[in-house]
N, C-alpha and C. Protein backbone atom coordinates (compact mmCIF):
# COMPACT_ATOMS: atom_id res chain seq x y z
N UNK A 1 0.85 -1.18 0.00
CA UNK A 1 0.00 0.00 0.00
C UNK A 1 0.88 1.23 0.00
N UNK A 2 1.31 1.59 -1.50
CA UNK A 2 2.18 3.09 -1.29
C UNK A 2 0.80 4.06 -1.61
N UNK A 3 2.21 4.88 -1.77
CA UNK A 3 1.39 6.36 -2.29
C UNK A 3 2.49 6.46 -3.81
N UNK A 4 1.51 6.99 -4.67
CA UNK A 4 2.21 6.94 -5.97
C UNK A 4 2.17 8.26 -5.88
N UNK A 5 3.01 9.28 -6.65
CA UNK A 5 2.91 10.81 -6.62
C UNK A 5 2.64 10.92 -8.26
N UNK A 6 1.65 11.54 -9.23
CA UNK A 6 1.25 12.16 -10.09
C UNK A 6 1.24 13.24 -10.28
N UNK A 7 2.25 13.37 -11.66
CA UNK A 7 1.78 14.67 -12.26
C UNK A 7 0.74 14.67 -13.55
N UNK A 8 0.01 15.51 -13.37
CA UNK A 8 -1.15 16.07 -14.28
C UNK A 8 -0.98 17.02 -14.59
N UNK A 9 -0.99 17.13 -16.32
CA UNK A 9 -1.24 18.08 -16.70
C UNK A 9 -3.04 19.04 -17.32
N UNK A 10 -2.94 20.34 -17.19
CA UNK A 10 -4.25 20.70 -17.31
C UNK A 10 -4.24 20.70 -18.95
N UNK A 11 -5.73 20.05 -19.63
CA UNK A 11 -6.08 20.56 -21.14
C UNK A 11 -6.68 20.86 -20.77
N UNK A 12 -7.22 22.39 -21.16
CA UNK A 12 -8.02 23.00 -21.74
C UNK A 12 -9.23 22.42 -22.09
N UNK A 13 -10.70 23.36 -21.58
CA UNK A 13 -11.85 22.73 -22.39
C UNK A 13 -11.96 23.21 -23.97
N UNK A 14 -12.24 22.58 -24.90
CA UNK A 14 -12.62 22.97 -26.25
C UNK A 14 -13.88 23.26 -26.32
N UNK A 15 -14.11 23.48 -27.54
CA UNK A 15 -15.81 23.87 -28.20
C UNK A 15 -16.46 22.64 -27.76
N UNK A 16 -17.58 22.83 -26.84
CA UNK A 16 -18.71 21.65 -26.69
C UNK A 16 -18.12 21.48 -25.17
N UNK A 17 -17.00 21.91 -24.70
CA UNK A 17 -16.71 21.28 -23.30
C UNK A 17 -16.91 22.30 -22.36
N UNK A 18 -17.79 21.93 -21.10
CA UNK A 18 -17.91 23.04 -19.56
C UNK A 18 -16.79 23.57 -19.42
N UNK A 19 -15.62 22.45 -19.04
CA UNK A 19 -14.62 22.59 -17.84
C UNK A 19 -13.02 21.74 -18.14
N UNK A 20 -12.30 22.15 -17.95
CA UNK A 20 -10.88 21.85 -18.18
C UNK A 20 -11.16 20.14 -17.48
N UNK A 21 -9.59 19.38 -17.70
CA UNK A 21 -10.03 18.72 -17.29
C UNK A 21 -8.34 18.22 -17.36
N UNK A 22 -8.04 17.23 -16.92
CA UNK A 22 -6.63 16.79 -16.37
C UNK A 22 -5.72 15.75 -17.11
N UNK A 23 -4.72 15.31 -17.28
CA UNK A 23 -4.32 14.17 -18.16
C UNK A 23 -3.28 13.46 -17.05
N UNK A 24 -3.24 12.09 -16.82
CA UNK A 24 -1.70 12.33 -16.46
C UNK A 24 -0.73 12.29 -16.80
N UNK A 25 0.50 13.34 -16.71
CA UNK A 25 1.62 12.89 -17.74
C UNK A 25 3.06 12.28 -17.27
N UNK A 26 3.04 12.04 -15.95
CA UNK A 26 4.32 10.81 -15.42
C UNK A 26 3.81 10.60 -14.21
N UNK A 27 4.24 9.42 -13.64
CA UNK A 27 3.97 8.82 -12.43
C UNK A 27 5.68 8.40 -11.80
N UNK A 28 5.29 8.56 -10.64
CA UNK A 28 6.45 7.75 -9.92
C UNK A 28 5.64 7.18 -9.09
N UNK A 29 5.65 5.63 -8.83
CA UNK A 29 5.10 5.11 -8.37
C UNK A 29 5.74 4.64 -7.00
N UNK A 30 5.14 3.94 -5.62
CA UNK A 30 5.46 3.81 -4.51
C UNK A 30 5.38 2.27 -4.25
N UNK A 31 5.69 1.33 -4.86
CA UNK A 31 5.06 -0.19 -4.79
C UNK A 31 5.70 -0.67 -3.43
N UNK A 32 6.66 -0.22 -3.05
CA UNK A 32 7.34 -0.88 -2.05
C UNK A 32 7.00 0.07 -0.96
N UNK A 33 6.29 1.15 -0.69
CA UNK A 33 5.91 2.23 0.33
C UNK A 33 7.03 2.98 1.16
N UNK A 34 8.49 3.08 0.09
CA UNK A 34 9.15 3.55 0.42
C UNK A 34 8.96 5.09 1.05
N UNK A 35 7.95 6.25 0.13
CA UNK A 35 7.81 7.18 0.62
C UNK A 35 6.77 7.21 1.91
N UNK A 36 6.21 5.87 2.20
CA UNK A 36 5.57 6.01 3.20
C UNK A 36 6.10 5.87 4.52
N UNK A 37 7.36 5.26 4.53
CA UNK A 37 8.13 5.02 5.24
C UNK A 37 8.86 5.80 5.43
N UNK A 38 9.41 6.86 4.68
CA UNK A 38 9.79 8.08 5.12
C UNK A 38 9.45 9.13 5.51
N UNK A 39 8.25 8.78 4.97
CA UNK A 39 6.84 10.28 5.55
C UNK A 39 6.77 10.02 7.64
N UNK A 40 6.84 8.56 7.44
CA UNK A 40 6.67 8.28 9.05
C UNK A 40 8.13 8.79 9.92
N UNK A 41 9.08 8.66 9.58
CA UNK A 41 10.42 9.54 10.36
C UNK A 41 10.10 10.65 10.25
N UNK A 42 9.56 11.75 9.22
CA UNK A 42 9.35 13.38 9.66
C UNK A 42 8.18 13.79 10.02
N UNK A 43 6.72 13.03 10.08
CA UNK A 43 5.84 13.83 10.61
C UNK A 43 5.45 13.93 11.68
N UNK A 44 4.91 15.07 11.79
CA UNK A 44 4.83 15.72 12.81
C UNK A 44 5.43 16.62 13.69
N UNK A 45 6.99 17.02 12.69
CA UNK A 45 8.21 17.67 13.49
C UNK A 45 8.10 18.65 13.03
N UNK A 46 6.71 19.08 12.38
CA UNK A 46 6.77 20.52 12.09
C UNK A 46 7.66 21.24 10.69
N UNK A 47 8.12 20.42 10.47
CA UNK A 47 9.03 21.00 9.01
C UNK A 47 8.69 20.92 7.72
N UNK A 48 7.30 19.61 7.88
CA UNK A 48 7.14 19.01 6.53
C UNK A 48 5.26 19.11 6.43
N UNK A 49 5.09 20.06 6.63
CA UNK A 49 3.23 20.52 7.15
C UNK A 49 2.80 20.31 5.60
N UNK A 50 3.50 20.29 4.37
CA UNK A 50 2.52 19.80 3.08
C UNK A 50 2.64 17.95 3.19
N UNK A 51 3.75 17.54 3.19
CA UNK A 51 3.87 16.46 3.40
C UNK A 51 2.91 15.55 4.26
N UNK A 52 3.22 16.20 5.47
CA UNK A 52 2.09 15.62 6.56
C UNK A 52 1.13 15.15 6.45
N UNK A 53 0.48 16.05 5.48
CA UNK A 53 -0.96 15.61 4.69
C UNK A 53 -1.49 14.65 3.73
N UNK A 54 -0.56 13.79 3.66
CA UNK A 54 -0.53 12.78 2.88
C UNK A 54 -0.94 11.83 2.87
N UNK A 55 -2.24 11.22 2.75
CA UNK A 55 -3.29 10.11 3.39
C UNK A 55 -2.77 8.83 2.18
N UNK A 56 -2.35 7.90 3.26
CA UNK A 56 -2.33 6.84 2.17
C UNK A 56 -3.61 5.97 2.17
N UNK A 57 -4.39 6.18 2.33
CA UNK A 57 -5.90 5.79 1.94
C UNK A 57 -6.66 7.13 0.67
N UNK A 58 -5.96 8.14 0.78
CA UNK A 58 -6.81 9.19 0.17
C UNK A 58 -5.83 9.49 -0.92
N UNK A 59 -6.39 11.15 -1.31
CA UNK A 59 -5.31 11.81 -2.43
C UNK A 59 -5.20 12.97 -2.12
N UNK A 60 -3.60 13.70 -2.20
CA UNK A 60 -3.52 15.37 -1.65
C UNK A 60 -3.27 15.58 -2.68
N UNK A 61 -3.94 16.90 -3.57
CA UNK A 61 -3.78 17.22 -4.60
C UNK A 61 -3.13 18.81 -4.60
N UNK A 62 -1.69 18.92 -5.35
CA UNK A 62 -0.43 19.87 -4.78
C UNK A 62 -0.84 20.68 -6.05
N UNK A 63 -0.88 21.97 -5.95
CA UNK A 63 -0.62 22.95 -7.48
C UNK A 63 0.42 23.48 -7.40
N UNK A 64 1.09 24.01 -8.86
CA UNK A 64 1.93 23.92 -8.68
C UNK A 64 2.91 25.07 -8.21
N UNK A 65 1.75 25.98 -7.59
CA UNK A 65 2.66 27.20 -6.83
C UNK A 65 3.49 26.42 -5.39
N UNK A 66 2.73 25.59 -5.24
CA UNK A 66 3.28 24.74 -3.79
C UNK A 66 4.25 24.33 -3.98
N UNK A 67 4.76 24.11 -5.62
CA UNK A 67 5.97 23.47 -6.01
C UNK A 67 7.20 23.62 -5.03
N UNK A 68 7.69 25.08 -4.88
CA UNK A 68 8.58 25.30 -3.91
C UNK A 68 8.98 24.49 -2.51
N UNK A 69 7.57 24.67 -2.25
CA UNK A 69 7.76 24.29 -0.54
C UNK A 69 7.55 22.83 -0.67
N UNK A 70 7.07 22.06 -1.75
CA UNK A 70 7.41 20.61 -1.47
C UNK A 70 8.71 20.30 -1.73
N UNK A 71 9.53 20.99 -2.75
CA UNK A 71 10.82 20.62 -2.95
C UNK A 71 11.72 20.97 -1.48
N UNK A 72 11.40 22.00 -1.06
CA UNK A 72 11.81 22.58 0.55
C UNK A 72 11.63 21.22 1.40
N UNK A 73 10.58 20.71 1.31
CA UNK A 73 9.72 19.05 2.29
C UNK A 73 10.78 17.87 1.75
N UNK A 74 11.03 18.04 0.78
CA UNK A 74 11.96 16.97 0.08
C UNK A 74 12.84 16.53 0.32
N UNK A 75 13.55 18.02 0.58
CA UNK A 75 15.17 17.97 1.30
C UNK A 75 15.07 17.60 2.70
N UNK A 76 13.99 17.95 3.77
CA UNK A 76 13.99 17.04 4.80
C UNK A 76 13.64 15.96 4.78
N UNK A 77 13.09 14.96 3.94
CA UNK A 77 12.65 13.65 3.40
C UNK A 77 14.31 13.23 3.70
N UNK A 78 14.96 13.82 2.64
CA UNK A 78 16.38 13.42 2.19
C UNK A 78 17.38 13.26 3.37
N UNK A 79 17.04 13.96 4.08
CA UNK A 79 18.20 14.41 5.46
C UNK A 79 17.87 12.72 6.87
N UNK A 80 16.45 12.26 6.36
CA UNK A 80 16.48 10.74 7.22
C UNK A 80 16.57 10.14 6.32
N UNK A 81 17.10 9.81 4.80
CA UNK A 81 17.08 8.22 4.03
C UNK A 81 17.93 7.79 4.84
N UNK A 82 17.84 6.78 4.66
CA UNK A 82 19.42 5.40 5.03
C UNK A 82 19.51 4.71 4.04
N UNK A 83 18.87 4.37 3.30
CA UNK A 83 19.08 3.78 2.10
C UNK A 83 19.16 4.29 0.21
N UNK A 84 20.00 3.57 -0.36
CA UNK A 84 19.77 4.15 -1.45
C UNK A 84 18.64 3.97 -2.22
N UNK A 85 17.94 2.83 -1.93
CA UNK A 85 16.17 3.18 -2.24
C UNK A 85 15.55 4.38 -2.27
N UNK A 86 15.81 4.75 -0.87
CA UNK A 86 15.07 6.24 -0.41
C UNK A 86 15.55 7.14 -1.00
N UNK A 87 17.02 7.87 -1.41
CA UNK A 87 17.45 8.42 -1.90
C UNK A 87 16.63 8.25 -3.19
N UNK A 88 16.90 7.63 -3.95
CA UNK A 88 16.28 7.69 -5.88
C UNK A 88 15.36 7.71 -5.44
N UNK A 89 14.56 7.25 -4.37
CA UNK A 89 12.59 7.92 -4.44
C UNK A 89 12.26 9.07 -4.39
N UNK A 90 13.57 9.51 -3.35
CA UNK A 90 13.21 11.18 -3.36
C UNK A 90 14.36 11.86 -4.33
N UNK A 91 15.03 11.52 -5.03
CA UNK A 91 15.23 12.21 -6.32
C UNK A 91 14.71 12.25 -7.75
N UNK A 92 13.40 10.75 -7.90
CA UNK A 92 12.56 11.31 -8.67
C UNK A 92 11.32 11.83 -8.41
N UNK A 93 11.00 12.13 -7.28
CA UNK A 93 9.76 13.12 -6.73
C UNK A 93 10.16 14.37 -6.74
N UNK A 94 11.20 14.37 -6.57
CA UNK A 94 11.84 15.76 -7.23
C UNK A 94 12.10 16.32 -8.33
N UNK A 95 12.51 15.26 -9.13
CA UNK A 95 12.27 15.95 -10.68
C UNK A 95 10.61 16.19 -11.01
N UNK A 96 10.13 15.12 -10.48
CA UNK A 96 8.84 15.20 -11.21
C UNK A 96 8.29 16.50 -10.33
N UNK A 97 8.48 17.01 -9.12
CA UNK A 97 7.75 18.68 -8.66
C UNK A 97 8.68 19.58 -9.69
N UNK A 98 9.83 19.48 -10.27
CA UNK A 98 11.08 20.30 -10.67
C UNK A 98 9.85 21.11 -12.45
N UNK A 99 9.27 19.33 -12.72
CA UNK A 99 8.81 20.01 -13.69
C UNK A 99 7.34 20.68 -13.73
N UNK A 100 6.88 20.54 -12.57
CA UNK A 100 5.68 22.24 -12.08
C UNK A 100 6.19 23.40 -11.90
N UNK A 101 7.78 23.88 -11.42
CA UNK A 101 8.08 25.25 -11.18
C UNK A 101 7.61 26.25 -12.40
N UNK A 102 8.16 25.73 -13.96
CA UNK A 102 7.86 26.99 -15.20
C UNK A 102 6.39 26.61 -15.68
N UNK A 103 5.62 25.48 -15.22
CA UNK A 103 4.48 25.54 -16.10
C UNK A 103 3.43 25.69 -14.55
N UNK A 104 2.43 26.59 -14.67
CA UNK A 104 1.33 26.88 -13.67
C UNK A 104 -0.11 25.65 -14.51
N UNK A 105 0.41 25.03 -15.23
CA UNK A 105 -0.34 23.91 -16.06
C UNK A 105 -0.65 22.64 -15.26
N UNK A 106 0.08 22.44 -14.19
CA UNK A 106 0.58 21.20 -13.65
C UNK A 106 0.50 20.78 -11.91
N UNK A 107 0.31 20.05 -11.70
CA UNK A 107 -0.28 19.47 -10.31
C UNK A 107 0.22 18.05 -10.01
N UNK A 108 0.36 18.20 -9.01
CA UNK A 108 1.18 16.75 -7.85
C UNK A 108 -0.18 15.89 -7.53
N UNK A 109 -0.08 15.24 -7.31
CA UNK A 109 -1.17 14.36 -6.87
C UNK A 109 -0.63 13.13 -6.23
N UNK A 110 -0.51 13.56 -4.63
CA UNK A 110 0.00 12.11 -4.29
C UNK A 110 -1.40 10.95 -3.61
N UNK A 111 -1.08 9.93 -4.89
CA UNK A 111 -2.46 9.28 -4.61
C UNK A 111 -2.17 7.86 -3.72
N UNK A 112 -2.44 7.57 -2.37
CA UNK A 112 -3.08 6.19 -2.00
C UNK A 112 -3.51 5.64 -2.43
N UNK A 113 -3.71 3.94 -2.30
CA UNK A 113 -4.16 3.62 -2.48
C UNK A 113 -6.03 2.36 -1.82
């Protein structure tokens, strides 16, 4: 039971459509619940208050002005790995927030399951 983190990108509604609507365009997935296991060493210490929020039964859905301060959450992720698992989990959750900073198109979605 991980949490997979999604990025989505926004299309646009066209002619005939209400409302925008979402695609997804990369996943990093959590099969082994590595980030869940790291979420459990920092919460609650006050440093990682987007993180915190991270229901692995539910979905926190990040835009991408938040981009900043999850990459900020990241680096304390990084500061308890012990393993090099943890490390590459949290260096591709990082690319994948890296690519919300230039587009306001784009959203995190870390989904439970």
């Amino acid at each position: 039971m991980g949490v997979d983190a999604v990025l989505y990108r926004l299309v646009r509604a066209g002619p005939g459509h209400r409302r925008p609507s979402y695609v997804a365009a990369q996943v990093v997935p959590d099969p082994g619940d590595v980030l869940l296991d790291l979420l459990k060493r920092v919460r609650g210490g006050g440093r990682t208050p987007l993180l915190d929020r991270i229901d692995p039964l539910g979905e926190l859905v990040v835009d991408a002005e938040a981009a900043p301060q999850l990459l900020a959450e990241l680096r304390c992720l990084a500061e308890v790995a012990r393993a090099p698992v943890e490390a590459d989990q949290i260096r591709r959750l990082a690319l994948l927030v890296r690519r919300c900073l230039p587009d306001r198109e784009f959203e995190i979605r870390f989904e439970g399951d």
